[in-house]
C-alpha atoms as a PDB file:
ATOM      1  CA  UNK A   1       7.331 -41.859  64.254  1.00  0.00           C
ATOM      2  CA  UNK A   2       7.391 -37.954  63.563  1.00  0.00           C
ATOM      3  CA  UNK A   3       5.537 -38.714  59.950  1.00  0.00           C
ATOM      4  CA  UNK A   4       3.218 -40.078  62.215  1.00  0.00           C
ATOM      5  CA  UNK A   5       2.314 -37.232  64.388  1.00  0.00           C
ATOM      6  CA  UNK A   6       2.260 -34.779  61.633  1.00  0.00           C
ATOM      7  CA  UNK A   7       0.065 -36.570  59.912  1.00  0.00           C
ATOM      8  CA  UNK A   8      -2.208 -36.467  63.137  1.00  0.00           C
ATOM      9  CA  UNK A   9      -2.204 -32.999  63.189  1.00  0.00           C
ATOM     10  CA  UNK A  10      -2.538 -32.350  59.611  1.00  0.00           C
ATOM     11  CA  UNK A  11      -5.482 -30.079  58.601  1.00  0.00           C
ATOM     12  CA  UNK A  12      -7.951 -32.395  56.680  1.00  0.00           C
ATOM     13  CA  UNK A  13     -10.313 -30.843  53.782  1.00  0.00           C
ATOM     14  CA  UNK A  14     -13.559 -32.703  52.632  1.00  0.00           C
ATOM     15  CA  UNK A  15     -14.034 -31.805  48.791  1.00  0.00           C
ATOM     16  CA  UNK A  16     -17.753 -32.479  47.536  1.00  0.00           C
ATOM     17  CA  UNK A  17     -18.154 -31.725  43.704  1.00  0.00           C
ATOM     18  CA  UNK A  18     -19.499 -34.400  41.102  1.00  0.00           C
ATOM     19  CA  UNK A  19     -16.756 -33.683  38.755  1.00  0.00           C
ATOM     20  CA  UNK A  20     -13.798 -36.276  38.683  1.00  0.00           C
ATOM     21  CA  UNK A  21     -11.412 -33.325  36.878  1.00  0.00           C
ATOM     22  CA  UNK A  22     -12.335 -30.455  39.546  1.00  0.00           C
ATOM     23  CA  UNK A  23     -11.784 -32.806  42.591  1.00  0.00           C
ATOM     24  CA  UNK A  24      -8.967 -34.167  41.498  1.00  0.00           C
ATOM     25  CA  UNK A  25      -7.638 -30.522  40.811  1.00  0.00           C
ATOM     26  CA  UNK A  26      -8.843 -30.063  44.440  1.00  0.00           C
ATOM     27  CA  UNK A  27      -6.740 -32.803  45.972  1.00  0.00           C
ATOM     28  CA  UNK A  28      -3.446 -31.883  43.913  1.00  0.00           C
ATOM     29  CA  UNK A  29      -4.056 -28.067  44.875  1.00  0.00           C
ATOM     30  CA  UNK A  30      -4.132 -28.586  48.317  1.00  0.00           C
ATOM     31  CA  UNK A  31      -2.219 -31.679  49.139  1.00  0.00           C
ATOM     32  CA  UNK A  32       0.791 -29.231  47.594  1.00  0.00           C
ATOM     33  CA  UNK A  33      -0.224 -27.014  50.450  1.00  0.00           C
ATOM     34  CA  UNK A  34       0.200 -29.878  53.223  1.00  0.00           C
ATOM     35  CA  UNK A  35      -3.513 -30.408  53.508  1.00  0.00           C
ATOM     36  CA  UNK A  36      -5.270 -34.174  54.073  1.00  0.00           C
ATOM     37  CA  UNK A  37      -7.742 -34.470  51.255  1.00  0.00           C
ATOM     38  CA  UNK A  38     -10.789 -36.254  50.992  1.00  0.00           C
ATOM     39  CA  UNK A  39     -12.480 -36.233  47.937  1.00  0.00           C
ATOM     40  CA  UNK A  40     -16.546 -37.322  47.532  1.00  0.00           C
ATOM     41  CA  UNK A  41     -18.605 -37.103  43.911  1.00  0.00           C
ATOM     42  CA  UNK A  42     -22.060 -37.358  46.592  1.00  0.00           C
ATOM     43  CA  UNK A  43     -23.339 -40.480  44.441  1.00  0.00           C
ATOM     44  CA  UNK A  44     -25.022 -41.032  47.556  1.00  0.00           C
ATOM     45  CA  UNK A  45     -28.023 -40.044  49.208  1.00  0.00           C
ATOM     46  CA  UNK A  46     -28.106 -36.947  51.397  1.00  0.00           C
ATOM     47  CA  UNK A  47     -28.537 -38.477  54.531  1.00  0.00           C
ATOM     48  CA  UNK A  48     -25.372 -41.314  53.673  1.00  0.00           C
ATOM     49  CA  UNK A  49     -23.415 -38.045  52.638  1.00  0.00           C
ATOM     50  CA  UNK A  50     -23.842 -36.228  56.224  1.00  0.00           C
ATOM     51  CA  UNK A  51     -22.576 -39.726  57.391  1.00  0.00           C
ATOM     52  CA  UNK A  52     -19.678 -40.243  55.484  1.00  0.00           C
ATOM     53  CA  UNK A  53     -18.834 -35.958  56.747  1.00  0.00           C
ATOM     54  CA  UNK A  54     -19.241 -37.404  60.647  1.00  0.00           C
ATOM     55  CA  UNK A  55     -17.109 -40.095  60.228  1.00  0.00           C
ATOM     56  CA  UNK A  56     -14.039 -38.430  58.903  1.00  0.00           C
ATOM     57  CA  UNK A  57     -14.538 -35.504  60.663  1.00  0.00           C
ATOM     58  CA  UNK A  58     -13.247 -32.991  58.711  1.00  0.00           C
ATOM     59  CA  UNK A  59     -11.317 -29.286  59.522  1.00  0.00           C
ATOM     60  CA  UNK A  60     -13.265 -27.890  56.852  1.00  0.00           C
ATOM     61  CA  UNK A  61     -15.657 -28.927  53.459  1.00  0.00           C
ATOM     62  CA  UNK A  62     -15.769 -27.093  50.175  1.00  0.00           C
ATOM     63  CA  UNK A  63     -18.614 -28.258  48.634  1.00  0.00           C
ATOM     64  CA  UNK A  64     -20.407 -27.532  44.933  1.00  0.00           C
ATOM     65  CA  UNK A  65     -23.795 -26.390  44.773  1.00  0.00           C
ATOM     66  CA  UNK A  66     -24.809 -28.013  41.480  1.00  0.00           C
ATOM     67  CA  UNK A  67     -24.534 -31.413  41.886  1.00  0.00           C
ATOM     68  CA  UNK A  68     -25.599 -33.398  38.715  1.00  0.00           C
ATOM     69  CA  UNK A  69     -27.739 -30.492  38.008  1.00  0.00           C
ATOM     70  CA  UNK A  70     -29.597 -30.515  40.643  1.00  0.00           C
ATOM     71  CA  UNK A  71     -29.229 -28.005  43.831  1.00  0.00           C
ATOM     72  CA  UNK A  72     -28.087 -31.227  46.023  1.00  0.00           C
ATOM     73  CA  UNK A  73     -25.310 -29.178  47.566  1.00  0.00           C
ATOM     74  CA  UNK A  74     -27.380 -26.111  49.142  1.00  0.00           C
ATOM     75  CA  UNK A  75     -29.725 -29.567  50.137  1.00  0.00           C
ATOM     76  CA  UNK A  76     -27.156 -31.186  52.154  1.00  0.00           C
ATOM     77  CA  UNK A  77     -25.854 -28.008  52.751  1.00  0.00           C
ATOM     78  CA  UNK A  78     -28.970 -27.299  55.145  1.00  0.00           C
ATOM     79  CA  UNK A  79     -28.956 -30.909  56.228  1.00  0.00           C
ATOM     80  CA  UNK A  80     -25.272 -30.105  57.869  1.00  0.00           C
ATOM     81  CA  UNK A  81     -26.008 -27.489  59.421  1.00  0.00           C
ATOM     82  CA  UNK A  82     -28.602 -28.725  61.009  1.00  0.00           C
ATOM     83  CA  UNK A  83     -27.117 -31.858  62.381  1.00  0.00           C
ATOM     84  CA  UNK A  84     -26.045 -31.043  65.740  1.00  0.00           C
ATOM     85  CA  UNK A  85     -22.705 -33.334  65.547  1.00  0.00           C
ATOM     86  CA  UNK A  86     -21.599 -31.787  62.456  1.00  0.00           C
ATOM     87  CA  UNK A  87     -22.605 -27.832  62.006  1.00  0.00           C
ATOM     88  CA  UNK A  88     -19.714 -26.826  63.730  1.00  0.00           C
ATOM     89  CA  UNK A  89     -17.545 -27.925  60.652  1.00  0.00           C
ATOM     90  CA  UNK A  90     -16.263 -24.967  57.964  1.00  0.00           C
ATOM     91  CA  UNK A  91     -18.289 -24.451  55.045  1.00  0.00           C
ATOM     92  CA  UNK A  92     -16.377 -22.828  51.180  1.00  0.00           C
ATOM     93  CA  UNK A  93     -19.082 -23.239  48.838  1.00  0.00           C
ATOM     94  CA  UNK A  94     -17.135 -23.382  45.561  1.00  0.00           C
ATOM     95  CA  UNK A  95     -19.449 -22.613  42.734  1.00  0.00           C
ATOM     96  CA  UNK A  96     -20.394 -21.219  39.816  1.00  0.00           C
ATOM     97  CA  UNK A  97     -24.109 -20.718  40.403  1.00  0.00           C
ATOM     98  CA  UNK A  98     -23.686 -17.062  41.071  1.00  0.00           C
ATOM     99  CA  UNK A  99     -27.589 -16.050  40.374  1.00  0.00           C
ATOM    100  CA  UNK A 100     -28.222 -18.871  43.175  1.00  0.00           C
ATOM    101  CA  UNK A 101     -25.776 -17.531  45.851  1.00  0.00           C
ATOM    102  CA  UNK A 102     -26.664 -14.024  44.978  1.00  0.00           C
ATOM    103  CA  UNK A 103     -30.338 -15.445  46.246  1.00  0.00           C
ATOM    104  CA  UNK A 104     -29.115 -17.467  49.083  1.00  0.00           C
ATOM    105  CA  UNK A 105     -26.643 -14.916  50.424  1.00  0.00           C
ATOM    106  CA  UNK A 106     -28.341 -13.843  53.580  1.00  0.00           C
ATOM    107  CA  UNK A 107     -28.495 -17.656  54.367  1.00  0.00           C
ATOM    108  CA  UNK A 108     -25.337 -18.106  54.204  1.00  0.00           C
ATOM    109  CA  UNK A 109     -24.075 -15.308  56.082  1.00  0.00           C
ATOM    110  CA  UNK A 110     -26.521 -16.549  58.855  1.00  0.00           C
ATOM    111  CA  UNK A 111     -24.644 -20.172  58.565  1.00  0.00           C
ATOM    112  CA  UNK A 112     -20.890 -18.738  58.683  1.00  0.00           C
ATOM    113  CA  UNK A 113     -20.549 -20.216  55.089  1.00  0.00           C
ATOM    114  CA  UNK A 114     -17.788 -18.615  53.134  1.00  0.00           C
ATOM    115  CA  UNK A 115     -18.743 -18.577  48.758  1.00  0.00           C
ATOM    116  CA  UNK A 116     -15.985 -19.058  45.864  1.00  0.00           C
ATOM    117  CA  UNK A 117     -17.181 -18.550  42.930  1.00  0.00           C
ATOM    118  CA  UNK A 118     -15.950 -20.312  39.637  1.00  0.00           C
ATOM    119  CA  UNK A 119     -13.731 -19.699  37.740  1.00  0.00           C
ATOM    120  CA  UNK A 120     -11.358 -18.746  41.092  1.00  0.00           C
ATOM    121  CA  UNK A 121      -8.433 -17.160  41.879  1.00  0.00           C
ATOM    122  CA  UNK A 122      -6.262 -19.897  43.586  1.00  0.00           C
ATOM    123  CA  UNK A 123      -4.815 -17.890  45.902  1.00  0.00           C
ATOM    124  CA  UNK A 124      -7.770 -16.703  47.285  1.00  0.00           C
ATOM    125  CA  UNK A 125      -9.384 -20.122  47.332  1.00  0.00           C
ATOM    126  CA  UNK A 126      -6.060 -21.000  49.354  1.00  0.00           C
ATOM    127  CA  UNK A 127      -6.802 -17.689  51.576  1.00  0.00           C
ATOM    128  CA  UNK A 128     -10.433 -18.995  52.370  1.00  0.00           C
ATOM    129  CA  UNK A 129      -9.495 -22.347  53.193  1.00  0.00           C
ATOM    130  CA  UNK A 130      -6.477 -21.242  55.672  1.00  0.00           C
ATOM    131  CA  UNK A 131      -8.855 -18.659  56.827  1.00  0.00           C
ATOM    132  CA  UNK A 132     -11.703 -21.705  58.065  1.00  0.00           C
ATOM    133  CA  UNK A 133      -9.520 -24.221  58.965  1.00  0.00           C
ATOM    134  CA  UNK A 134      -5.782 -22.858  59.779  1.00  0.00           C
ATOM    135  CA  UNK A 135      -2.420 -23.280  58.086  1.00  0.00           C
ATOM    136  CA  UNK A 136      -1.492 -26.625  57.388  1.00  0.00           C
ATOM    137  CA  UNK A 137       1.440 -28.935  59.280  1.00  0.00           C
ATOM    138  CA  UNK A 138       4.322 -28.714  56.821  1.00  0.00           C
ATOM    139  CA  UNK A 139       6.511 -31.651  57.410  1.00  0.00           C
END
């Protein structure tokens, strides 16, 4: 019954990048640190995507910019915080479009969005996502 509960309270982490290798990385990374991962490579439409965010309800998202070279993340970026059931949710845009965020920075300060860029420092990926969404339930 405890494993249970913690898993109730477990932080849970949406990961949106279209690369199989960099989510997976994602999901080992922070399951290690007692996080619930979800992992999506957005092969959907935008509006399916914000749908798929509502329903699991996430503690936080990191999310790519570039997906399958197109700006589809900063899209559907926009779309969430727009969407008045879901803008409240943590936003780590994990990229390596620097030249893009360098553009987009005043937006996302406006938003609350946090940025790592690629390649990161894990630890301060780790320090980001504790940061948005609070240590995680160690069993």
């Amino acid at each position: 019954m405890a494993k249970a509960n913690v898993q109730a309270a477990q932080k849970h982490v949406f990961v949106i990048n279209d690369t199989v290798a960099i989510l997976e990385m994602f999901r080992l990374m922070l399951e290690d640190e007692g996080y619930r991962v979800t992992t999506d490579g957005f092969s959907v439409e935008l509006f399916e995507m914000l749908g798929r965010i509502k329903e699991a309800s996430p503690d936080l998202i990191v999310l790519d910019f570039i997906i399958m070279d197109e700006g589809k993340g900063w899209q559907f970026l926009q779309l969430l915080k727009m969407d008045r059931e879901a803008r409240h949710i943590p936003v780590i845009v994990c990229t390596a479009a620097a030249k893009l965020v360098e553009e987009l920075q005043t937006h996302l300060d406006t938003m609350g969005v946090a940025v790592v860029l690629k390649p990161f420092d894990i630890d301060h990926l780790l320090h980001e996502v504790e940061k948005l969404c609070g240590a995680p339930v160690l069993e």
